[in-house]
PDB file of N, CA and C in Angstrom:
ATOM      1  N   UNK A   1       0.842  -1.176   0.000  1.00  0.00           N
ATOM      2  CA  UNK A   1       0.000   0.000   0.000  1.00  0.00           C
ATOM      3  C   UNK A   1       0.883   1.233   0.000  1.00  0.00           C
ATOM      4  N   UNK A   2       0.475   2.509  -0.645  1.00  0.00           N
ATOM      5  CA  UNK A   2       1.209   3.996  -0.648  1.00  0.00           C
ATOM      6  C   UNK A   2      -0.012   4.746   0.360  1.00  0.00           C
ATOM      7  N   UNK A   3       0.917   5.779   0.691  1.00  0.00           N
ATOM      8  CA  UNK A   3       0.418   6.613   1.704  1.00  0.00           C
ATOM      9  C   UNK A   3       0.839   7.836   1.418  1.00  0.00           C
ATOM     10  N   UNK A   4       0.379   9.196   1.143  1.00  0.00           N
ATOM     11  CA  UNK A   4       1.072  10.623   1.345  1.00  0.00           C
ATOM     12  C   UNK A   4      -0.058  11.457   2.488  1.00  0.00           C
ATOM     13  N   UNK A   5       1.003  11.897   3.118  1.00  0.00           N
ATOM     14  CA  UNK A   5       0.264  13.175   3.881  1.00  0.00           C
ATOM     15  C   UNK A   5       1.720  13.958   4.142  1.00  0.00           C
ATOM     16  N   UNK A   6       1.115  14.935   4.085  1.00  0.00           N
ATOM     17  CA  UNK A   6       1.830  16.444   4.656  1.00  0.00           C
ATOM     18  C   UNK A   6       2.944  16.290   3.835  1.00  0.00           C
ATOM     19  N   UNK A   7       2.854  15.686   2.388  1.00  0.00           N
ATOM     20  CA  UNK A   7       4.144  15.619   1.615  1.00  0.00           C
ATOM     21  C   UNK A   7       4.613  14.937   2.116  1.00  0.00           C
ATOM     22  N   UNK A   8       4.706  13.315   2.927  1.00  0.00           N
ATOM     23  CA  UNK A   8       5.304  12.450   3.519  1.00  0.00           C
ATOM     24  C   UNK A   8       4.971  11.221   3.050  1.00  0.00           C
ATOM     25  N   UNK A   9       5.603  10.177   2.157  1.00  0.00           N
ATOM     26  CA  UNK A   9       5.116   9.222   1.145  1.00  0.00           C
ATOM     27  C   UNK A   9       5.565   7.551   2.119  1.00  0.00           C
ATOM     28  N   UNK A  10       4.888   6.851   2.785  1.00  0.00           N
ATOM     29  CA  UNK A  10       5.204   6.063   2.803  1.00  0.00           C
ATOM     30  C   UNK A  10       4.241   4.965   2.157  1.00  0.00           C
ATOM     31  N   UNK A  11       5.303   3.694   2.230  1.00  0.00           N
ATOM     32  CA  UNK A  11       5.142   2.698   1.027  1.00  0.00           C
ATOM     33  C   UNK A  11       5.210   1.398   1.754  1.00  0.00           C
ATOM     34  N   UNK A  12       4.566   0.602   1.627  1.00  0.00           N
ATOM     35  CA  UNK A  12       5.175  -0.852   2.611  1.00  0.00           C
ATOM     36  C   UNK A  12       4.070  -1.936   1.687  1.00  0.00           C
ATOM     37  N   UNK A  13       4.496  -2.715   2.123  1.00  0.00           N
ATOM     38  CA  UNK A  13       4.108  -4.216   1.466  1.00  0.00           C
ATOM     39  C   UNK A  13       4.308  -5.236   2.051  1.00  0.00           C
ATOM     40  N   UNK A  14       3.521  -6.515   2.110  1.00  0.00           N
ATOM     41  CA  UNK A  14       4.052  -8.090   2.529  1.00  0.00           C
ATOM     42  C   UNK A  14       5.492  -8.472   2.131  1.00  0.00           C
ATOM     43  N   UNK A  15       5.825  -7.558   1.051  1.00  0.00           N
ATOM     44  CA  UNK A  15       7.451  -7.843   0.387  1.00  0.00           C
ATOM     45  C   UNK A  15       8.460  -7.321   1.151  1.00  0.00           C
ATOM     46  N   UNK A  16       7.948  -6.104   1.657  1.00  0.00           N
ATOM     47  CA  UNK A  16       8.997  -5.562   2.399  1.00  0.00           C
ATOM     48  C   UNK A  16       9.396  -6.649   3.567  1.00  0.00           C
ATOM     49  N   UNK A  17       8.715  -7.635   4.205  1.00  0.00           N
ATOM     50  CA  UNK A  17       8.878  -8.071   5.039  1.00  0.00           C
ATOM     51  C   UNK A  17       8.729  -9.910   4.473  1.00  0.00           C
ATOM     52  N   UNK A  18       9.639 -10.169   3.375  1.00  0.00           N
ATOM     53  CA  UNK A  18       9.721 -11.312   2.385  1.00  0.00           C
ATOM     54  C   UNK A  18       9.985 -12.632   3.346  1.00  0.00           C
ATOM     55  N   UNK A  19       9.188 -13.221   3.304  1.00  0.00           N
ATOM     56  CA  UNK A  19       9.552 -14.960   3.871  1.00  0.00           C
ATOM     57  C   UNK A  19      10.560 -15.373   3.585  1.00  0.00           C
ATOM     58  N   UNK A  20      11.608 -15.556   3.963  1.00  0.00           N
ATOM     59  CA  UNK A  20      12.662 -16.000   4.186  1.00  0.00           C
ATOM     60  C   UNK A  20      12.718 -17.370   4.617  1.00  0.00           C
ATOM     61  N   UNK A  21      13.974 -18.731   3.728  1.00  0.00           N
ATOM     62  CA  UNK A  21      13.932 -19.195   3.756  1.00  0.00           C
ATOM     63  C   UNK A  21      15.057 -20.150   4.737  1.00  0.00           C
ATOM     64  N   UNK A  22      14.898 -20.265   5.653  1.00  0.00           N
ATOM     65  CA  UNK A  22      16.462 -20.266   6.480  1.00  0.00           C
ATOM     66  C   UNK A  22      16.235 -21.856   6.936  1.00  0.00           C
ATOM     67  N   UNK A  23      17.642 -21.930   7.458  1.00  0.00           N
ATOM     68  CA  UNK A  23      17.992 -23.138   7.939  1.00  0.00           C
ATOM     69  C   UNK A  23      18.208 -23.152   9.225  1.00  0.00           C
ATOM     70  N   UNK A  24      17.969 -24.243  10.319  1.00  0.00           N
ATOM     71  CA  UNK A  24      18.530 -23.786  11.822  1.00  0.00           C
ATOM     72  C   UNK A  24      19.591 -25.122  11.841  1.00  0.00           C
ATOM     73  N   UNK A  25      19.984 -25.576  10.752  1.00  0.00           N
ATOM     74  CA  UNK A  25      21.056 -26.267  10.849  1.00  0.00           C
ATOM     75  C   UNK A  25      22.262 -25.819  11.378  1.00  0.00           C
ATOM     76  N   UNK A  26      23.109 -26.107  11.964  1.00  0.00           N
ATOM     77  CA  UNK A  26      24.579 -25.508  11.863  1.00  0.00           C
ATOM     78  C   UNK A  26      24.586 -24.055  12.217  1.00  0.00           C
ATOM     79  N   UNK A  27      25.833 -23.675  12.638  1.00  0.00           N
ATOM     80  CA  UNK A  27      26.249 -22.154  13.152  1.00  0.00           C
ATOM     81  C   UNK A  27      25.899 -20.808  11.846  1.00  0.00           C
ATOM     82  N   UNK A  28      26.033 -21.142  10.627  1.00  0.00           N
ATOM     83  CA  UNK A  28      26.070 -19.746   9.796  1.00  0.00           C
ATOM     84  C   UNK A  28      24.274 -20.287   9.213  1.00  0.00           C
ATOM     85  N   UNK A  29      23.680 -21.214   9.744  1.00  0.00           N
ATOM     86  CA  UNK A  29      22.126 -21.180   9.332  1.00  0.00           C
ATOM     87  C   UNK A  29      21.366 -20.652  10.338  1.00  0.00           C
ATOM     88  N   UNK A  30      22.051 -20.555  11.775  1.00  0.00           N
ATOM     89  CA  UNK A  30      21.279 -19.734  12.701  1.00  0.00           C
ATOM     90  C   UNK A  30      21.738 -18.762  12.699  1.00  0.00           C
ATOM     91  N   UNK A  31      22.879 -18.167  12.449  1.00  0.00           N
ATOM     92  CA  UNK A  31      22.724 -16.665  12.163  1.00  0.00           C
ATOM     93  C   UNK A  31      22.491 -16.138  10.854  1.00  0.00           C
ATOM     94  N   UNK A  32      21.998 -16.888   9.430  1.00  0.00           N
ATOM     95  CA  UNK A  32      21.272 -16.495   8.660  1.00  0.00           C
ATOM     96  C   UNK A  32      19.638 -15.770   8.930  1.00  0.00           C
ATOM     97  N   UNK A  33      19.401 -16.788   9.694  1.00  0.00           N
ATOM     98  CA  UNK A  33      18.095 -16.920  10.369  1.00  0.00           C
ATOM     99  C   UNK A  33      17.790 -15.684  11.372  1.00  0.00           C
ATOM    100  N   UNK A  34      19.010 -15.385  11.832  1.00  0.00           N
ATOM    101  CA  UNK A  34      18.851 -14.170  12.915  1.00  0.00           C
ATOM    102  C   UNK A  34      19.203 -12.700  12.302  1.00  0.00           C
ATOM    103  N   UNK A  35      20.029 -12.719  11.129  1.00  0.00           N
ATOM    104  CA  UNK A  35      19.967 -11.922  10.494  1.00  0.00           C
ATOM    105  C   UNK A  35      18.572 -11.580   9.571  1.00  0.00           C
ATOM    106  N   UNK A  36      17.733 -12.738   9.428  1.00  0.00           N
ATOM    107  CA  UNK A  36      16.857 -12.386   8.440  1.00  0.00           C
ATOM    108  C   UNK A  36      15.391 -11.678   9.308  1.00  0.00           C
ATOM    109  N   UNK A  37      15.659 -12.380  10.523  1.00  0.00           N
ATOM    110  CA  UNK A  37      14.398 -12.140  11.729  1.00  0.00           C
ATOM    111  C   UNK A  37      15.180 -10.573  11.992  1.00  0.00           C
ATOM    112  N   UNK A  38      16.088 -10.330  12.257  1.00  0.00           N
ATOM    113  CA  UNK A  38      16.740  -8.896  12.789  1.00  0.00           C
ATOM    114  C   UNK A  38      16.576  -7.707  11.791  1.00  0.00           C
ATOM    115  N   UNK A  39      16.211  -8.515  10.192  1.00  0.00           N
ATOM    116  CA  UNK A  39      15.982  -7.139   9.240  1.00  0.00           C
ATOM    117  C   UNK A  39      14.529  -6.857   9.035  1.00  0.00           C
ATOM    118  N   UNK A  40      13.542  -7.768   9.546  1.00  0.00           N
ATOM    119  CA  UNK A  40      12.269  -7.974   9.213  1.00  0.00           C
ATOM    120  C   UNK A  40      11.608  -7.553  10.824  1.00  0.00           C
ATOM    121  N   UNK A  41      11.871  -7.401  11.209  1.00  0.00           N
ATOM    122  CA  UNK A  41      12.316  -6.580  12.642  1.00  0.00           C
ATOM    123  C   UNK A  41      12.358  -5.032  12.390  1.00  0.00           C
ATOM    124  N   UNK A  42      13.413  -4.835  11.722  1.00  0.00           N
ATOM    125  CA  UNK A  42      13.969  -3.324  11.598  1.00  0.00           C
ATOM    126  C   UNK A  42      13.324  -2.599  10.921  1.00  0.00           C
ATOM    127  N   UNK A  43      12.446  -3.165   9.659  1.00  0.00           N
ATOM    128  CA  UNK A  43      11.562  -2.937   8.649  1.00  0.00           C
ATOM    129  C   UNK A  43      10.123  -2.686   9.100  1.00  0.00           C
ATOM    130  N   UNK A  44       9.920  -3.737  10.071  1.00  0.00           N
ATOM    131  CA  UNK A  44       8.375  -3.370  11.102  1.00  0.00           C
ATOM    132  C   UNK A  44       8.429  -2.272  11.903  1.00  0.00           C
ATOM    133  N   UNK A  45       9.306  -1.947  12.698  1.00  0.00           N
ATOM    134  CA  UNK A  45       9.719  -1.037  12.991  1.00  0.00           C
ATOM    135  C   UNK A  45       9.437   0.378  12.654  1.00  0.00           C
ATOM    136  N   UNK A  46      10.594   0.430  11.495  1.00  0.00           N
ATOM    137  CA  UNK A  46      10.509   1.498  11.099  1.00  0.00           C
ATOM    138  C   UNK A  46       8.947   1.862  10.352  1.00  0.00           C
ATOM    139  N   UNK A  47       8.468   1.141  10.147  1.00  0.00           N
ATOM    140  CA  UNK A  47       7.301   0.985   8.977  1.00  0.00           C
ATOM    141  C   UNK A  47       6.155   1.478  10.375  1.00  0.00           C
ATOM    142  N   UNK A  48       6.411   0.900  11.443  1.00  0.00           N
ATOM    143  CA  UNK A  48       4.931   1.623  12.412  1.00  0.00           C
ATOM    144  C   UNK A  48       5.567   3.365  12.913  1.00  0.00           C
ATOM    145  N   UNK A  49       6.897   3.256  12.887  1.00  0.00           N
ATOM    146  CA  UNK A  49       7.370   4.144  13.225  1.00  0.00           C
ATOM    147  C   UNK A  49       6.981   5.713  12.427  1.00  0.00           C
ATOM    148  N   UNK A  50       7.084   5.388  11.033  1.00  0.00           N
ATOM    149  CA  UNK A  50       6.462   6.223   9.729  1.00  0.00           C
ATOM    150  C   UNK A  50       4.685   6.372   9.873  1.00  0.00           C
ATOM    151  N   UNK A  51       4.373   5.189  10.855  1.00  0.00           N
ATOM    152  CA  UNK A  51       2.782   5.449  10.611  1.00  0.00           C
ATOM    153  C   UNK A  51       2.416   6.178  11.807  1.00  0.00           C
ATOM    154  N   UNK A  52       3.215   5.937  12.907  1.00  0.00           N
ATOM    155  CA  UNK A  52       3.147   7.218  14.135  1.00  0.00           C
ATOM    156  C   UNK A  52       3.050   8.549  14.252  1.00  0.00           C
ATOM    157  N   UNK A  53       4.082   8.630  12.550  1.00  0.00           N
ATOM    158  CA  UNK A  53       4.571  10.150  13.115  1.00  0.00           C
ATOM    159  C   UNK A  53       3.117  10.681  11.559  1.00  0.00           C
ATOM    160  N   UNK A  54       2.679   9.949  11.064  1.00  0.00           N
ATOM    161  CA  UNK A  54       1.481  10.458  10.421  1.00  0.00           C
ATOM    162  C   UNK A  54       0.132  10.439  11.393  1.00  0.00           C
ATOM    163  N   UNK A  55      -0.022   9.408  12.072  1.00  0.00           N
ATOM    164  CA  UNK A  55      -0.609   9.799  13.003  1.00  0.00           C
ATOM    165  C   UNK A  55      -0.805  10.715  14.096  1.00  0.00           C
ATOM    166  N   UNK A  56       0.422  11.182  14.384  1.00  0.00           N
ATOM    167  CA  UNK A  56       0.371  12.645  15.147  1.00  0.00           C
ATOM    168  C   UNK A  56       0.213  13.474  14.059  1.00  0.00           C
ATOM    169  N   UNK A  57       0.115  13.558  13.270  1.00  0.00           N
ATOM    170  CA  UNK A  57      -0.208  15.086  12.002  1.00  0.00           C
ATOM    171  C   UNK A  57      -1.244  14.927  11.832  1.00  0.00           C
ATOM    172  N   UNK A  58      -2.288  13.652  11.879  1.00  0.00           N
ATOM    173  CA  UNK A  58      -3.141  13.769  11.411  1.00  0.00           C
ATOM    174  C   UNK A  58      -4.100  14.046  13.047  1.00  0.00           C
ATOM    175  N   UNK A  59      -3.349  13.842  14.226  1.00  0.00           N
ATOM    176  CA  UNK A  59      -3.909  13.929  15.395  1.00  0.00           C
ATOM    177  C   UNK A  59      -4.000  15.528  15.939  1.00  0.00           C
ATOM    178  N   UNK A  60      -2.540  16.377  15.694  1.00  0.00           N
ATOM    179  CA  UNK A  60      -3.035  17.428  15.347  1.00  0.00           C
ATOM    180  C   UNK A  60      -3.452  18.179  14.670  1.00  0.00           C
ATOM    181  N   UNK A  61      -3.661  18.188  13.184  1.00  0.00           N
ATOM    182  CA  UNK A  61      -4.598  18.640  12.023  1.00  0.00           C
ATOM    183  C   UNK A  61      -6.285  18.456  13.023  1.00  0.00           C
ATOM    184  N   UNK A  62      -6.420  17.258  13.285  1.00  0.00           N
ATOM    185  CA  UNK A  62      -7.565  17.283  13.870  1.00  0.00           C
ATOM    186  C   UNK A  62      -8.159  18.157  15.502  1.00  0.00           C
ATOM    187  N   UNK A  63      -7.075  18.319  16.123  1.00  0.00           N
ATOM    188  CA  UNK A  63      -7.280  19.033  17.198  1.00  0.00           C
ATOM    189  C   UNK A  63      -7.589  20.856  16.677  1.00  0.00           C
ATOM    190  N   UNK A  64      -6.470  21.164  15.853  1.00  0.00           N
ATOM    191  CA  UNK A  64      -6.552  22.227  15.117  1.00  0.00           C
ATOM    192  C   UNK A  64      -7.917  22.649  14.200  1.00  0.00           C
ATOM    193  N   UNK A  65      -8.807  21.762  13.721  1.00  0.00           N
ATOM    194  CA  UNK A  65      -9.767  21.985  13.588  1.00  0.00           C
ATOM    195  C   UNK A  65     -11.235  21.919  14.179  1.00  0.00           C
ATOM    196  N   UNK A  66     -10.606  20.990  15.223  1.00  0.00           N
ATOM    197  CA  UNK A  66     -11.720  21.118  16.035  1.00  0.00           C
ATOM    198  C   UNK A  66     -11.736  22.142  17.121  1.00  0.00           C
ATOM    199  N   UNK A  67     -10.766  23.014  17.618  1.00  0.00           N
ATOM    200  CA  UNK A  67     -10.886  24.520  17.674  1.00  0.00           C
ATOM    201  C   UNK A  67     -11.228  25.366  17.354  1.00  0.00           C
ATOM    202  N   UNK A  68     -10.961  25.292  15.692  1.00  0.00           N
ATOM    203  CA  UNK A  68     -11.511  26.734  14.545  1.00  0.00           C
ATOM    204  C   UNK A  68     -13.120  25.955  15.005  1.00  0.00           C
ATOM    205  N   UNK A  69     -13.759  25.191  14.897  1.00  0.00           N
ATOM    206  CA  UNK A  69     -15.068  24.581  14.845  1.00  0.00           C
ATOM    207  C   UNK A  69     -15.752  25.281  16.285  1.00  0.00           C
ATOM    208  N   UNK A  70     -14.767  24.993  17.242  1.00  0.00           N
ATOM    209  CA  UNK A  70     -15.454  25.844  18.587  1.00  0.00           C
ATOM    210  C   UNK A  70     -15.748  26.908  18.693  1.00  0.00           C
ATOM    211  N   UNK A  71     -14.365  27.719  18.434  1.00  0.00           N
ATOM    212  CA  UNK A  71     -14.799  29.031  18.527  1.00  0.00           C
ATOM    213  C   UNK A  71     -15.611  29.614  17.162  1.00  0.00           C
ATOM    214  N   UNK A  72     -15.239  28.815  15.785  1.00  0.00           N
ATOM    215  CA  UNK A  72     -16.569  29.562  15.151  1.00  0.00           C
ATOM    216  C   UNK A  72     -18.076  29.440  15.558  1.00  0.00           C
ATOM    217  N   UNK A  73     -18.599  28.112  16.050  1.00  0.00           N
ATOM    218  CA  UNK A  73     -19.934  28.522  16.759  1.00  0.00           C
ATOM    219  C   UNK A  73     -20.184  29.103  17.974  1.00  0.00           C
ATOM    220  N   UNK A  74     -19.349  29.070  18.250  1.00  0.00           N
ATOM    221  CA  UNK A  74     -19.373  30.569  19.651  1.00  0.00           C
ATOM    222  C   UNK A  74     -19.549  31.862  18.840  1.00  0.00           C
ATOM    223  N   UNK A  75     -18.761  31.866  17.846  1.00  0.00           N
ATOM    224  CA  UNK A  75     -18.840  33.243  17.307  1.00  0.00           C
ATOM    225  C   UNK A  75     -20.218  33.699  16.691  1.00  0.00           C
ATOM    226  N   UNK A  76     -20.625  32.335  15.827  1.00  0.00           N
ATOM    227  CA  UNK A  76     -22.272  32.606  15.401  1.00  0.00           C
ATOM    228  C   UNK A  76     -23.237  32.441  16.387  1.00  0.00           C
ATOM    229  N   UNK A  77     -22.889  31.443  17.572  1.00  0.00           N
ATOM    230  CA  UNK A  77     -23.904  31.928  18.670  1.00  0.00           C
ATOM    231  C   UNK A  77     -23.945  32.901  18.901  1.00  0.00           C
ATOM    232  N   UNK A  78     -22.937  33.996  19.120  1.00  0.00           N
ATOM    233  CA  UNK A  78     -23.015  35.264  19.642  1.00  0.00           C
ATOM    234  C   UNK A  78     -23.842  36.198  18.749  1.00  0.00           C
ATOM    235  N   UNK A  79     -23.586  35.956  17.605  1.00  0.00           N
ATOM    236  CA  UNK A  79     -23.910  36.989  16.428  1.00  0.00           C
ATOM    237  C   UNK A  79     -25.989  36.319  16.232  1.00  0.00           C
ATOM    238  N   UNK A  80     -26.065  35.462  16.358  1.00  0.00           N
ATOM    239  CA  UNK A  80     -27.339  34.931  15.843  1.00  0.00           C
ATOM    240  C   UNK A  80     -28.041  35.010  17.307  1.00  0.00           C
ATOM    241  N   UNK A  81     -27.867  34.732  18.798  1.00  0.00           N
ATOM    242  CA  UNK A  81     -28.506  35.052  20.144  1.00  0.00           C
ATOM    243  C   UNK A  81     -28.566  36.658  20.427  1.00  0.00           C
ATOM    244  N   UNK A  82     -28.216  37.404  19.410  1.00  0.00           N
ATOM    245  CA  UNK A  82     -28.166  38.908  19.495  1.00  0.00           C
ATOM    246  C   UNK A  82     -29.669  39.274  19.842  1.00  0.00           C
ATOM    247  N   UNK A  83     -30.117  39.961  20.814  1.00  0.00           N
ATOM    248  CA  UNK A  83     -31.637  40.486  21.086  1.00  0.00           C
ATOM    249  C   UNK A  83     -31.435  41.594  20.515  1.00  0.00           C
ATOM    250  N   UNK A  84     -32.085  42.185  19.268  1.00  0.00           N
ATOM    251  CA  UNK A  84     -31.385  43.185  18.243  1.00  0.00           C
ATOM    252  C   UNK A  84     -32.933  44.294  19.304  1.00  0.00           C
ATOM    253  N   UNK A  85     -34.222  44.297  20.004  1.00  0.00           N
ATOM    254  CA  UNK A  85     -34.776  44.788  20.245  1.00  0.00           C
ATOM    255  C   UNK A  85     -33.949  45.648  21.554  1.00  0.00           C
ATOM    256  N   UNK A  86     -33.304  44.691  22.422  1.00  0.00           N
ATOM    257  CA  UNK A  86     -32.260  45.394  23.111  1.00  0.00           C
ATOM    258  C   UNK A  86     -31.245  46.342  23.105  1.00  0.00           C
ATOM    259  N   UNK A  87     -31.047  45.815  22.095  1.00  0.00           N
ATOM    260  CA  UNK A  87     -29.666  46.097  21.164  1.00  0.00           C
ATOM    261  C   UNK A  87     -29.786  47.929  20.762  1.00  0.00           C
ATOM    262  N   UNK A  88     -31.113  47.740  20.140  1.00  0.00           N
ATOM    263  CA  UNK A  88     -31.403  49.406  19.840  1.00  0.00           C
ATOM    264  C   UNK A  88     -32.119  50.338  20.902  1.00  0.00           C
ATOM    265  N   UNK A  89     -32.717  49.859  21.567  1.00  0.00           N
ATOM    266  CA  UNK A  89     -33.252  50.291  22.606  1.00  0.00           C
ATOM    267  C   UNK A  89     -31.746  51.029  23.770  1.00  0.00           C
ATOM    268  N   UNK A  90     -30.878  49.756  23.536  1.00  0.00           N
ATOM    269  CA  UNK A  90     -29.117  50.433  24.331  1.00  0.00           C
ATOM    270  C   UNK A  90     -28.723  51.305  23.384  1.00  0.00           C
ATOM    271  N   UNK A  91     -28.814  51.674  22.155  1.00  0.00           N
ATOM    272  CA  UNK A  91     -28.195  52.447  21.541  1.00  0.00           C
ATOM    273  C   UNK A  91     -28.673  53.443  21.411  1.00  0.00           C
ATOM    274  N   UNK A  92     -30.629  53.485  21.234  1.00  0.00           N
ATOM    275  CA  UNK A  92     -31.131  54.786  21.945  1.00  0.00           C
ATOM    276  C   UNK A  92     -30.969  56.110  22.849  1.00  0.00           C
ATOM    277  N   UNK A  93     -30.489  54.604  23.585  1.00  0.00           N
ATOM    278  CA  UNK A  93     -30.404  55.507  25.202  1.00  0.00           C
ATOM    279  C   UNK A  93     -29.170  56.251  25.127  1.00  0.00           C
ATOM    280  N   UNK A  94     -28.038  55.750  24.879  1.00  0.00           N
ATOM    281  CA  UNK A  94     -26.604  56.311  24.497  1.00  0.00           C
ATOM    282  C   UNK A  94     -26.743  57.170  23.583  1.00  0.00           C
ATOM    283  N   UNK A  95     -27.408  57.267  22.447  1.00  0.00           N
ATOM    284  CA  UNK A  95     -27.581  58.414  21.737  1.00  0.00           C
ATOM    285  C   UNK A  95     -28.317  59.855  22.183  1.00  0.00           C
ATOM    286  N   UNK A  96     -29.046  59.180  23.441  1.00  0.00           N
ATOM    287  CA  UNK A  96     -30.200  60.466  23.704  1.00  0.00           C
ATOM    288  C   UNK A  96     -28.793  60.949  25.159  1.00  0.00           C
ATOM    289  N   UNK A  97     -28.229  60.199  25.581  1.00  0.00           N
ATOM    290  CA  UNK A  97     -27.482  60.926  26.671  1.00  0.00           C
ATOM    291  C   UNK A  97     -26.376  61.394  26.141  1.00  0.00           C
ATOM    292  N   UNK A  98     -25.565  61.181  24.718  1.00  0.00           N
ATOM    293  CA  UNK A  98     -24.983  61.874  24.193  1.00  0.00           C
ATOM    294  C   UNK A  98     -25.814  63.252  23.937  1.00  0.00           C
ATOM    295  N   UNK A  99     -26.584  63.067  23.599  1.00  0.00           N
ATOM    296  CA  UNK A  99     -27.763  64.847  22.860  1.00  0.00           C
ATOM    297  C   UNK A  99     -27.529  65.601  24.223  1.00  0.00           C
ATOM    298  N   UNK A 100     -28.193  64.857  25.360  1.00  0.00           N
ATOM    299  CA  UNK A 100     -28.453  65.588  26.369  1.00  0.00           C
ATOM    300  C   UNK A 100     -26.928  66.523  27.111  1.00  0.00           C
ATOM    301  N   UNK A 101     -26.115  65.675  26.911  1.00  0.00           N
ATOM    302  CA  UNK A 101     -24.529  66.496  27.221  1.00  0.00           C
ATOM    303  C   UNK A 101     -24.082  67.427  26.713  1.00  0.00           C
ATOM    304  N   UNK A 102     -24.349  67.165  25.128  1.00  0.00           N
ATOM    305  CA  UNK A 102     -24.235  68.296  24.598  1.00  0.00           C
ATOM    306  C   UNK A 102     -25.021  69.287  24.999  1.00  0.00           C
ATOM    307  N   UNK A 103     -26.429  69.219  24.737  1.00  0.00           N
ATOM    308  CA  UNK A 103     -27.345  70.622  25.456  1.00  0.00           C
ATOM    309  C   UNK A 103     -26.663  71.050  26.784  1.00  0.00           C
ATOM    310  N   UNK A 104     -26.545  70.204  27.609  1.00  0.00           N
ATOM    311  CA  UNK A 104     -25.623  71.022  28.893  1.00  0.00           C
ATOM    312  C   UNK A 104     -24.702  71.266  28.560  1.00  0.00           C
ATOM    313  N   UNK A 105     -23.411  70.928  28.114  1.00  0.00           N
ATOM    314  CA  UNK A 105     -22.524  72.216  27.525  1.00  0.00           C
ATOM    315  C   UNK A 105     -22.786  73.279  26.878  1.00  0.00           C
ATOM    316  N   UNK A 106     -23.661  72.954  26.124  1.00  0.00           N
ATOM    317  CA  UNK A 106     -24.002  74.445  24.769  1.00  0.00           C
ATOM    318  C   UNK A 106     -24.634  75.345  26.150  1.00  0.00           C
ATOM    319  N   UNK A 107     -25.040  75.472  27.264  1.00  0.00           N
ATOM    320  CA  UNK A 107     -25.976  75.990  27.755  1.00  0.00           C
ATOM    321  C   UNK A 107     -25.244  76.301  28.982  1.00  0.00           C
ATOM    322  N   UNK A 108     -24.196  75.454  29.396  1.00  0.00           N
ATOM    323  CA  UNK A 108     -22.980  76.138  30.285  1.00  0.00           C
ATOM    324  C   UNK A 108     -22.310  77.008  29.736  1.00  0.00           C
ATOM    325  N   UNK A 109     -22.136  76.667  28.140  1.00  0.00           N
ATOM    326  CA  UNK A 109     -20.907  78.242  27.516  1.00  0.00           C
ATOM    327  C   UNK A 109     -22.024  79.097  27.173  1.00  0.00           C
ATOM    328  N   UNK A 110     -22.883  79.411  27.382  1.00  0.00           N
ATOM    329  CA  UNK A 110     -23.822  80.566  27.060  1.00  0.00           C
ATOM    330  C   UNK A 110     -24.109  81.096  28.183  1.00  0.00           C
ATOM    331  N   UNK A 111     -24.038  80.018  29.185  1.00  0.00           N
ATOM    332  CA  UNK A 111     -24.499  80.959  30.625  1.00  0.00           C
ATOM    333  C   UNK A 111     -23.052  82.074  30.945  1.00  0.00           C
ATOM    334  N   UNK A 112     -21.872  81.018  31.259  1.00  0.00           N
ATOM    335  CA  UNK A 112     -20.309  81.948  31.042  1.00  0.00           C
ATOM    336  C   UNK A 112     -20.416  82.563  30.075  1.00  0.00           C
ATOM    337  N   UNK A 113     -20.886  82.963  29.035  1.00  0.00           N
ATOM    338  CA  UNK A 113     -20.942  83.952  28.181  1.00  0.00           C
ATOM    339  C   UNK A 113     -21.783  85.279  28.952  1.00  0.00           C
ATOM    340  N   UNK A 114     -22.730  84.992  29.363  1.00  0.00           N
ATOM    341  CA  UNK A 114     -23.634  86.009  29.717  1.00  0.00           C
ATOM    342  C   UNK A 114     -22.821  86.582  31.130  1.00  0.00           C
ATOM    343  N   UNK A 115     -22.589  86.103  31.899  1.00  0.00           N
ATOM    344  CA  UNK A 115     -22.234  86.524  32.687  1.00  0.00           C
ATOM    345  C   UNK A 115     -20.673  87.339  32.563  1.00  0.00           C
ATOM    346  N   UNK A 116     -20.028  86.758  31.467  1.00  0.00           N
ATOM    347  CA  UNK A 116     -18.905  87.843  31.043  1.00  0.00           C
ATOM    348  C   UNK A 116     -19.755  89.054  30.862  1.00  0.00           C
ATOM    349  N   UNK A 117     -20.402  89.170  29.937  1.00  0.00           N
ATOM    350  CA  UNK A 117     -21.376  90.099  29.052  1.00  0.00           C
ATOM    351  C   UNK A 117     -21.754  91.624  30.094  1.00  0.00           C
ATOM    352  N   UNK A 118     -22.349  90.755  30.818  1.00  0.00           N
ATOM    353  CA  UNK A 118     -22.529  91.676  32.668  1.00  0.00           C
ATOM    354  C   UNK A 118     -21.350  92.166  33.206  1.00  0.00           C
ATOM    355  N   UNK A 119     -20.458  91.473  33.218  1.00  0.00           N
ATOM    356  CA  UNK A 119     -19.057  92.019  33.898  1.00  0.00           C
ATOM    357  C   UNK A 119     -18.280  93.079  33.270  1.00  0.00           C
ATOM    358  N   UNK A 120     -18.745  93.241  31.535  1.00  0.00           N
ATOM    359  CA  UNK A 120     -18.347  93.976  31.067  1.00  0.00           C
ATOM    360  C   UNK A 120     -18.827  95.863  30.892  1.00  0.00           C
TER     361      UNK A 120
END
């Protein structure tokens, strides 16, 4: 079977890990034998080892999106639970106590006006 993620290609097969035909006769047939178990070994190995480290990419790819996923419906909860009748009714009010500040200033520099006016 082939595999790519994150630009990372691994490849493995029943071949990679070939039946071997050994002897346990005699001294150089058991260490044929242990050489062939020691490379088919090294090959499993490495071969779960390659599927680990795709598995953490694909473990955080997935954590990473299941964040953007949280906070975007938090974000449309917020935007869609909006009480928009509230909403203007608060902005009313802030608009009419902005007006009203102003009239008391415009009406404090006219009073200090007048009373210069007298002094003069």
């Amino acid at each position: 079977s082939y595999m790519t993620s994150g630009g990372f290609a691994l490849s493995s097969s029943a071949a990679d890990v070939a039946a071997a035909t050994v002897s346990f006769t005699g001294a150089s047939g058991t260490a044929d034998a242990l050489t062939a178990i020691d490379k088919a070994i090294s090959t499993v190995s490495t071969t779960r080892a390659n599927l680990g480290a795709i598995q953490n990419r694909f473990d955080y790819a997935q954590n990473s999106i299941n964040a953007s996923i949280e906070n975007l419906t938090a974000s449309n909860s917020r935007i869609t639970d909006t009480d928009m009748a509230q909403e203007m009714s608060e902005f009313t009010r802030t608009q009419i106590l902005s007006q009203v500040g102003t009239a008391m200033l415009a009406q404090a520099n006219q009073a200090s006006q007048g009373i210069l006016s007298l002094l003069r």
